[in-house]
N, C-alpha and C. Protein backbone atom coordinates (compact mmCIF):
# COMPACT_ATOMS: atom_id res chain seq x y z
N UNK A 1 6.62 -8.17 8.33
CA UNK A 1 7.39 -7.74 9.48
C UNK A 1 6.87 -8.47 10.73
N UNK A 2 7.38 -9.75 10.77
CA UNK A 2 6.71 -10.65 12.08
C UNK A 2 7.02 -9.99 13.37
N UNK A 3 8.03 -9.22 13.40
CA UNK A 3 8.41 -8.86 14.88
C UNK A 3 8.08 -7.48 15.16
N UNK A 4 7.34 -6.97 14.33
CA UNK A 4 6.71 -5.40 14.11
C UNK A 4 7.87 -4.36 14.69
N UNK A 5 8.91 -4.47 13.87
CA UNK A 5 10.14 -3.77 13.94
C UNK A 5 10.65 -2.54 12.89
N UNK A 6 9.28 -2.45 12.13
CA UNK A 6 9.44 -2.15 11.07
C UNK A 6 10.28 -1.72 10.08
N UNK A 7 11.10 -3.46 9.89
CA UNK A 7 11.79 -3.82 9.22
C UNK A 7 11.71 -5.12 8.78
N UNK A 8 12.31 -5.38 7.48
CA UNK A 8 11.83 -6.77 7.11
C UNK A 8 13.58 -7.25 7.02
N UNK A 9 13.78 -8.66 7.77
CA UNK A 9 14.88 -9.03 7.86
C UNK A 9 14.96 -10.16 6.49
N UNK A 10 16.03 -10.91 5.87
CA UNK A 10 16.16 -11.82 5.41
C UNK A 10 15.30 -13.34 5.68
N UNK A 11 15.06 -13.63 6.75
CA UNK A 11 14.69 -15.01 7.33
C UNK A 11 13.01 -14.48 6.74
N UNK A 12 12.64 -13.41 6.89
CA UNK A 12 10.76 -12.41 7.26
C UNK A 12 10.72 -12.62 5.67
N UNK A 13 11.52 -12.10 4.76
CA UNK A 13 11.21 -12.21 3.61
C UNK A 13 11.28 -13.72 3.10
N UNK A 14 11.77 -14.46 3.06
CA UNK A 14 12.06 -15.98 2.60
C UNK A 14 10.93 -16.60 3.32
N UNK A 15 10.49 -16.81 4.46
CA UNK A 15 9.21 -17.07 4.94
C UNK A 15 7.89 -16.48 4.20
N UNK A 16 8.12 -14.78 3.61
CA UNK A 16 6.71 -14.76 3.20
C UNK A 16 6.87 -14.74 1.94
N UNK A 17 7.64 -14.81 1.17
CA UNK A 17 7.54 -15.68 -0.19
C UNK A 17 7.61 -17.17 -0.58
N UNK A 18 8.38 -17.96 0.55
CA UNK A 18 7.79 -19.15 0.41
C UNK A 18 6.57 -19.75 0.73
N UNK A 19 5.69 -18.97 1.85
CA UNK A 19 4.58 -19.18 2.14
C UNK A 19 3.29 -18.42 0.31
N UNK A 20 3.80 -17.87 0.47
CA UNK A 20 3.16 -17.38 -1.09
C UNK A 20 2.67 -18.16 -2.12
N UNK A 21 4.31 -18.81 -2.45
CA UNK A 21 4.52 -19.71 -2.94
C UNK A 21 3.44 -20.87 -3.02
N UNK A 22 3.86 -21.58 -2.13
CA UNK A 22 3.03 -23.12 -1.22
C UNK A 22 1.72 -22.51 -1.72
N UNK A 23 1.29 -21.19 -0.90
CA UNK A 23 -0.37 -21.02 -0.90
C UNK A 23 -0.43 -20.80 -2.62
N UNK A 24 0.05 -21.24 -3.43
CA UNK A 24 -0.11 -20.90 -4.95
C UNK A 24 -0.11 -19.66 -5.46
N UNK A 25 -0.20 -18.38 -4.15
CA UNK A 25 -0.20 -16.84 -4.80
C UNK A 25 0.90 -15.84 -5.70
N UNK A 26 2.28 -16.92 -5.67
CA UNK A 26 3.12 -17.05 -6.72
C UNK A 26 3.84 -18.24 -7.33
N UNK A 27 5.09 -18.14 -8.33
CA UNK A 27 6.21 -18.95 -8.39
C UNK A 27 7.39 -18.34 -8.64
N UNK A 28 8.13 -19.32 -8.57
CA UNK A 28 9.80 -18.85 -8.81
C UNK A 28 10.39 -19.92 -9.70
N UNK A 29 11.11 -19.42 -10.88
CA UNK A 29 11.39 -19.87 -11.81
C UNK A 29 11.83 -21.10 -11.79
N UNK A 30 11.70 -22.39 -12.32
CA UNK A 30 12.00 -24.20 -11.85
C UNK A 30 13.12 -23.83 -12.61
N UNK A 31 13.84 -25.17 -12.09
CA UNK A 31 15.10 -25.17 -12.21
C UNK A 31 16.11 -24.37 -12.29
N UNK A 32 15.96 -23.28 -10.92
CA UNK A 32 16.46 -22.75 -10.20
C UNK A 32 17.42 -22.78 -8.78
N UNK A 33 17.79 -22.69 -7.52
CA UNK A 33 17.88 -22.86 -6.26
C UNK A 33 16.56 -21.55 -5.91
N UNK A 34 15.60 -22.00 -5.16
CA UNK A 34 14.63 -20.81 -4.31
C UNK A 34 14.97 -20.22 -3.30
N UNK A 35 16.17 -20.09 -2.99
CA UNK A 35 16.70 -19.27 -2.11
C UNK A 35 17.63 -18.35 -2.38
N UNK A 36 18.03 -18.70 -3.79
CA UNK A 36 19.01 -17.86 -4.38
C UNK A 36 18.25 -16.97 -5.40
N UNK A 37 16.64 -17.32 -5.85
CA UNK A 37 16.19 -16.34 -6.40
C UNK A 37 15.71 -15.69 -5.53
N UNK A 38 15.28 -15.66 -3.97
CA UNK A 38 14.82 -14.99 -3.39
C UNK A 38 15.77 -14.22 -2.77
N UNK A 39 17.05 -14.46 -2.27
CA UNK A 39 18.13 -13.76 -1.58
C UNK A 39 18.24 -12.56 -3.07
N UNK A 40 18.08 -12.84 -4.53
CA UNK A 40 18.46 -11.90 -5.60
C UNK A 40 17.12 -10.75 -5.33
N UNK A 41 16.00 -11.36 -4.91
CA UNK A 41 14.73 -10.21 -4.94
C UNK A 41 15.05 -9.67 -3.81
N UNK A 42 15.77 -10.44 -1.94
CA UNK A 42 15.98 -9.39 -0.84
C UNK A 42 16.99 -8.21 -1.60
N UNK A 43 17.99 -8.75 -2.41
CA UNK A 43 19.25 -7.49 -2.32
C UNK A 43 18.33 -6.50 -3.21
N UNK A 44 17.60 -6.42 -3.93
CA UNK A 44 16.96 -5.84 -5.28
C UNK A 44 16.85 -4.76 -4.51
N UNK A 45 15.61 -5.10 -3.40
CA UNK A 45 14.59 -4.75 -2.42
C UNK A 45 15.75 -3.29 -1.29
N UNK A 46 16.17 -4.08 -0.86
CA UNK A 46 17.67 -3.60 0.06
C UNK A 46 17.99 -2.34 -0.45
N UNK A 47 17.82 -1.56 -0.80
CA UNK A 47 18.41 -0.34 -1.41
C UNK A 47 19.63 0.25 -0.82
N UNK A 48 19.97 0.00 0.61
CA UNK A 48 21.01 0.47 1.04
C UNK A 48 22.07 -0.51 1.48
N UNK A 49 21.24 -1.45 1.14
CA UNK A 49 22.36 -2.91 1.42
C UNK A 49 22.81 -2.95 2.71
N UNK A 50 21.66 -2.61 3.65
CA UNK A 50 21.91 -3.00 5.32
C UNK A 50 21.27 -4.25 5.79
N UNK A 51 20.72 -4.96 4.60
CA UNK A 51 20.20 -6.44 5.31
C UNK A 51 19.26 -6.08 6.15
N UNK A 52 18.21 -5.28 5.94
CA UNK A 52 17.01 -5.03 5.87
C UNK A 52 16.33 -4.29 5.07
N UNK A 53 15.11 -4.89 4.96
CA UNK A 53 14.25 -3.77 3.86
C UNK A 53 13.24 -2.99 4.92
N UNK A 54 13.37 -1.42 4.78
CA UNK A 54 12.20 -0.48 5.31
C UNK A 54 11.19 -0.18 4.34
N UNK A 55 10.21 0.32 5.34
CA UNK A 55 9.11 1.15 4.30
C UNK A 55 9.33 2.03 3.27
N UNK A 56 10.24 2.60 3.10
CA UNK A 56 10.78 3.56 2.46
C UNK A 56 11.46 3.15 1.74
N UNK A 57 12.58 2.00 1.68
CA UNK A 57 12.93 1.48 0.89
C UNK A 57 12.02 0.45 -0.52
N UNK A 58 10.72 0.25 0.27
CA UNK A 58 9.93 -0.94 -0.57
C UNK A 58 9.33 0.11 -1.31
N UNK A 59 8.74 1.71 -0.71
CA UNK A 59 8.06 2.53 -1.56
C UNK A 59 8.99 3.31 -2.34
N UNK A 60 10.33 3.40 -2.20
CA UNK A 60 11.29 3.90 -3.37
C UNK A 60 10.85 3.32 -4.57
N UNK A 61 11.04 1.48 -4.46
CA UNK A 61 11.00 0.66 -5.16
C UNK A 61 10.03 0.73 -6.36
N UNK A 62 8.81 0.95 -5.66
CA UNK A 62 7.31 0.77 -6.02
C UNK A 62 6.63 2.17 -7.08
N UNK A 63 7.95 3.55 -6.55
CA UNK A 63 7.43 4.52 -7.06
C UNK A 63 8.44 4.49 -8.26
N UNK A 64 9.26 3.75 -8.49
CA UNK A 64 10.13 3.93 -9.49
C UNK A 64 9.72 3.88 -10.89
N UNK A 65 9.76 4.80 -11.75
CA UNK A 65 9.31 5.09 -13.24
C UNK A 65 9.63 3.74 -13.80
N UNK A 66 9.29 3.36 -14.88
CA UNK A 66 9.71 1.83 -15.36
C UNK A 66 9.82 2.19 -16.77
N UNK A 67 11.06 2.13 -17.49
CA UNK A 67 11.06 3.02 -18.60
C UNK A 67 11.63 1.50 -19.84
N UNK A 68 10.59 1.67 -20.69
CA UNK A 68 11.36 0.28 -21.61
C UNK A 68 12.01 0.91 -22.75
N UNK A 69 12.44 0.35 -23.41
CA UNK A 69 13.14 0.80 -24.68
C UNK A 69 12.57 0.71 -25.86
N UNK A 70 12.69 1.34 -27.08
CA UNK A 70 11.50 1.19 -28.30
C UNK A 70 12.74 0.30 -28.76
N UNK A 71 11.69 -0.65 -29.35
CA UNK A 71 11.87 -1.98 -30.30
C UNK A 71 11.53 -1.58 -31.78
């Protein structure tokens, strides 16, 4: 949240995952577009689809049960 708005806009997120990135602390799948996998992780993120992510929205995210399927 560069502008301590506490909200994370589109441009805030693509900056700190490409900086991530670069610094080696992730990747994004090659032979891809990196803006189109990252615009797919903002909407994920977005829960209300207002083109921002809140705190509340990232800790919805984070508290969410993760349920797999038996194989």
């Amino acid at each position: 949240d560069k502008d301590k708005n506490e909200q994370v806009e589109p441009s805030e997120f693509t900056d700190y995952i490409m900086q991530q990135v670069n610094d080696g602390k992730g990747r994004l799948a090659p032979g891809f577009d990196p803006y189109r996998i990252i615009d797919n992780m903002f909407s994920n993120q977005d829960r209300n689809g207002d083109g921002k992510i809140t705190e509340a929205e990232f800790k919805l995210k984070a508290d969410e049960s993760v349920s797999h399927d038996e194989l």
